[in-house]
Protein backbone atom coordinates (compact mmCIF):
# COMPACT_ATOMS: atom_id res chain seq x y z
CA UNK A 1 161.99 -123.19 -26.25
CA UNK A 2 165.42 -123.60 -25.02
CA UNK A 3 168.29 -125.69 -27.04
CA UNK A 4 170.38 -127.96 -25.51
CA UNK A 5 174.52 -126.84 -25.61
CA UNK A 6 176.32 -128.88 -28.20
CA UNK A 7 177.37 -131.84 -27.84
CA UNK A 8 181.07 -131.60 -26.45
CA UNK A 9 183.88 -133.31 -28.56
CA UNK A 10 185.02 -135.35 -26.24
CA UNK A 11 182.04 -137.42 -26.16
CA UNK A 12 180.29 -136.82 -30.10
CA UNK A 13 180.87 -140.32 -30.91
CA UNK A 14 178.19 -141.35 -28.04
CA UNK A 15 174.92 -141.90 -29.77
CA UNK A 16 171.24 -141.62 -28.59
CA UNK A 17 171.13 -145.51 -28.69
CA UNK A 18 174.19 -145.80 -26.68
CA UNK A 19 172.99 -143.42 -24.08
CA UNK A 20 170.06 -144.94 -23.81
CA UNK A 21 171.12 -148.76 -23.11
CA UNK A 22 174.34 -147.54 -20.73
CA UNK A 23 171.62 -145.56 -18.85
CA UNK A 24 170.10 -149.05 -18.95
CA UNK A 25 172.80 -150.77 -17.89
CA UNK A 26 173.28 -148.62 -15.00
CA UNK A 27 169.82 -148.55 -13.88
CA UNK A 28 170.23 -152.67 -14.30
CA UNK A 29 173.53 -152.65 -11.95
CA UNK A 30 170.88 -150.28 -9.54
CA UNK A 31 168.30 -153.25 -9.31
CA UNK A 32 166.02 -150.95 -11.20
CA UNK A 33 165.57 -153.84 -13.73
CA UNK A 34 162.13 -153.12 -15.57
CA UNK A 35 163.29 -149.17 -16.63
CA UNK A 36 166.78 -150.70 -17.35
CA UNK A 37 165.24 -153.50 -19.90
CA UNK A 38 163.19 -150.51 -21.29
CA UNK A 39 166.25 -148.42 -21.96
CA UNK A 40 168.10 -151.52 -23.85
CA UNK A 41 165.09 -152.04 -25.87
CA UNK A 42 164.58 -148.21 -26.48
CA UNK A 43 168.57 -148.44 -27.70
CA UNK A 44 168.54 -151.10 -29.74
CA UNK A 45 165.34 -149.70 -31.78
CA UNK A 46 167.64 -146.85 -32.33
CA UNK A 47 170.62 -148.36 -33.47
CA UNK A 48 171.47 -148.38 -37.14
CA UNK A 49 171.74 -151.89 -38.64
CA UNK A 50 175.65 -150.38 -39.84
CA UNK A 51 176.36 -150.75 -36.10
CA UNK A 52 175.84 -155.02 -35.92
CA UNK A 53 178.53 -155.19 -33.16
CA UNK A 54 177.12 -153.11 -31.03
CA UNK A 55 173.62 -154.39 -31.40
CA UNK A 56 175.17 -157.43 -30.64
CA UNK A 57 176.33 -156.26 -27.68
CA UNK A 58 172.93 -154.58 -26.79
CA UNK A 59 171.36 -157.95 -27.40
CA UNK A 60 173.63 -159.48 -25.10
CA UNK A 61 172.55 -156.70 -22.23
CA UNK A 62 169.27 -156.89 -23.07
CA UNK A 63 169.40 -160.93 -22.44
CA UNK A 64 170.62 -160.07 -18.39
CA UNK A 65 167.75 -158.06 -18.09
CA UNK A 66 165.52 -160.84 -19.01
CA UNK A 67 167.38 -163.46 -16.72
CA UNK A 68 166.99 -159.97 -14.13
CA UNK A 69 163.59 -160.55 -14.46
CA UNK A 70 163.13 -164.17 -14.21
CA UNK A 71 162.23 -164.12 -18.17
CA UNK A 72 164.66 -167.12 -19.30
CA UNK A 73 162.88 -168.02 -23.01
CA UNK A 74 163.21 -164.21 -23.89
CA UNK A 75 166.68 -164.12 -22.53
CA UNK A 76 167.66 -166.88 -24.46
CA UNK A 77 166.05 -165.67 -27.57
CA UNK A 78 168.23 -162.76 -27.28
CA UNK A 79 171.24 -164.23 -26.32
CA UNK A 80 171.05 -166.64 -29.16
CA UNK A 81 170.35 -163.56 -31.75
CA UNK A 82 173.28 -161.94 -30.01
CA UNK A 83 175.86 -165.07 -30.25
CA UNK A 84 174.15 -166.19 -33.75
CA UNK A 85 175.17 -162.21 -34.71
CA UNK A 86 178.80 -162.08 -33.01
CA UNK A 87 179.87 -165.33 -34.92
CA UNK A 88 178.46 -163.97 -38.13
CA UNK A 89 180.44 -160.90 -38.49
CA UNK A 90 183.05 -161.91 -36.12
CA UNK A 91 182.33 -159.99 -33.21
CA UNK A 92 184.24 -161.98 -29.99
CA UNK A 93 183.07 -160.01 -27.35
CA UNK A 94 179.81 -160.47 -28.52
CA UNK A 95 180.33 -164.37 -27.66
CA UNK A 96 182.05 -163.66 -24.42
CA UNK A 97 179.39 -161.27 -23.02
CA UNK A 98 176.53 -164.50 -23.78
CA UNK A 99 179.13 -167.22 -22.43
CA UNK A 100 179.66 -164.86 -19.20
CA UNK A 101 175.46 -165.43 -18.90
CA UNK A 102 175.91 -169.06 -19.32
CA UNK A 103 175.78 -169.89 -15.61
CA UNK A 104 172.80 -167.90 -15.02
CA UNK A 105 171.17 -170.03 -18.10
CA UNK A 106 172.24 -173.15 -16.51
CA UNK A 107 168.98 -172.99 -13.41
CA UNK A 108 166.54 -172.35 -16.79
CA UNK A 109 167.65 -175.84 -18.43
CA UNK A 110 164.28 -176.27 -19.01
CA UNK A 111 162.94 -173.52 -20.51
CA UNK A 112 162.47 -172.27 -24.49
CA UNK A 113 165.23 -172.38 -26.22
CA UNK A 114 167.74 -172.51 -23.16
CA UNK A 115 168.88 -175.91 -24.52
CA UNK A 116 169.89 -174.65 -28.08
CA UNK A 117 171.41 -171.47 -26.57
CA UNK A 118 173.96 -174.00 -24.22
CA UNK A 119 174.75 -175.86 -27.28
CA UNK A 120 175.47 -173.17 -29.40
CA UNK A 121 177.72 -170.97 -26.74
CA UNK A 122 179.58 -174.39 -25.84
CA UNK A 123 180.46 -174.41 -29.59
C-alpha cells in the first residue's frame, strides 16, 4: 500500500476537519449542497473541543447549508449553538458569520426556533 507524501509546511496547520468543511464550503458555493452539508458535519465531528472558535465557525457554515436546503429549524439550531458559542468565549466573527444569515432567516419567521435566533443575533 502506497503512503501519501508528507504533508508540506506550508500548509501543516490545515487539519482533517478543516479540509473537510472548506471542501464543504466549496462544494456549497458549487450548488452541490447535500455533499457540502455532509462535509461540514463530517468536520465538525472531527474537530477537537480545544478548537471552540472554529467549531463555531463550522456551526455557522453548517447553518447555510441548512437554509441551502430549505431546512430553517436545523439552521437555526445551529446558528443559535454557533452565536450562543461565539459570545461565550468571545469569538466576533463567529457572531458576524450568523448575523450575515440573518436575512435569509427573516422568510423562516415562522419556523422552530427562528424567533429566538432573531432575538438573540439582534442582541
Amino acid at each position: 500500500m502506497a503512503t501519501p507524501d508528507p504533508v508540506p509546511a506550508w500548509c501543516s496547520w490545515l487539519s482533517e476537519a478543516d479540509l473537510a468543511v472548506d471542501s464543504g464550503q466549496s462544494l456549497n458555493d458549487l450548488g452541490d449542497t447535500r455533499r457540502a452539508h455532509r462535509l461540514i458535519e463530517e468536520g465538525q465531528i472531527l474537530l477537537p473541543p480545544s478548537r471552540d472558535k472554529t467549531r463555531g465557525v463550522f456551526l455557522a457554515y453548517g447553518a447555510r447549508t441548512h437554509l441551502d436546503l430549505k431546512e430553517p429549524d436545523l439552521a437555526a439550531a445551529a446558528a443559535t449553538q454557533s452565536l450562543e458559542l461565539a459570545h461565550r468565549i468571545g469569538a466576533p466573527r463567529c457572531v458576524e458569520l450568523v448575523r450575515d444569515l440573518v436575512p435569509r432567516f427573516k422568510t423562516f419567521r415562522d419556523a422552530e426556533g427562528v424567533p429566538e435566533l432573531l432575538a438573540k443575533a439582534a442582541a
